[in-house]
C-alpha atoms as a PDB file:
ATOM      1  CA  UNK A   1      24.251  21.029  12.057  1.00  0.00           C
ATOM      2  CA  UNK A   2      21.595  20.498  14.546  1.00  0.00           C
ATOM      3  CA  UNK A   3      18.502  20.513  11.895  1.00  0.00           C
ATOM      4  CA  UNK A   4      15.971  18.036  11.358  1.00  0.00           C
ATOM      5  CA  UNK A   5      16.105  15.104   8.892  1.00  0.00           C
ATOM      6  CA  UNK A   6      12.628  16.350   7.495  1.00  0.00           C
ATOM      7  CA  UNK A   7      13.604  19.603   6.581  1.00  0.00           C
ATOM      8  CA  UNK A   8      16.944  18.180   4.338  1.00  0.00           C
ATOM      9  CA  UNK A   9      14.663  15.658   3.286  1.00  0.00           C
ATOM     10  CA  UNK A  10      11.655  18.219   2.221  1.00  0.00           C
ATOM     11  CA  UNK A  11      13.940  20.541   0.411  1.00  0.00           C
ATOM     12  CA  UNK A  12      15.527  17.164  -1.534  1.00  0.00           C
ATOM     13  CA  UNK A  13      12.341  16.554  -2.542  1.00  0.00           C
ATOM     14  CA  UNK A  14      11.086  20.015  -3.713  1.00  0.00           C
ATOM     15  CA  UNK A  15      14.618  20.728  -5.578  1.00  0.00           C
ATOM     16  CA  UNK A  16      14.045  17.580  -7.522  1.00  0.00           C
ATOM     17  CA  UNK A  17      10.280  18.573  -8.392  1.00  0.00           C
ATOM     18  CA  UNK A  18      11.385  21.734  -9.432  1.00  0.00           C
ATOM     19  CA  UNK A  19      14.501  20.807 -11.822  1.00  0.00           C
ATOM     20  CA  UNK A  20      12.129  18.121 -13.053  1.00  0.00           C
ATOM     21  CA  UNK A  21       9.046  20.098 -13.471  1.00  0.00           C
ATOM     22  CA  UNK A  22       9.128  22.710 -16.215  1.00  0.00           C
ATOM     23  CA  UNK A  23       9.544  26.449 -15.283  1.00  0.00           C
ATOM     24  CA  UNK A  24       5.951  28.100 -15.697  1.00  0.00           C
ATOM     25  CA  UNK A  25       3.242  28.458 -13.209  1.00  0.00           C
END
């Protein structure tokens, strides 16, 4: 895979917001 650390690294971080956030916007 020839993708940047950043972009694994962003999507890490937004997956965890979102589990731990509650669903409702």
């Amino acid at each position: 895979m020839g993708r940047d650390p950043r972009g694994l690294i962003a999507m890490a971080i937004v997956g965890m917001f979102q589990s731990t956030r509650p669903h409702g916007a």
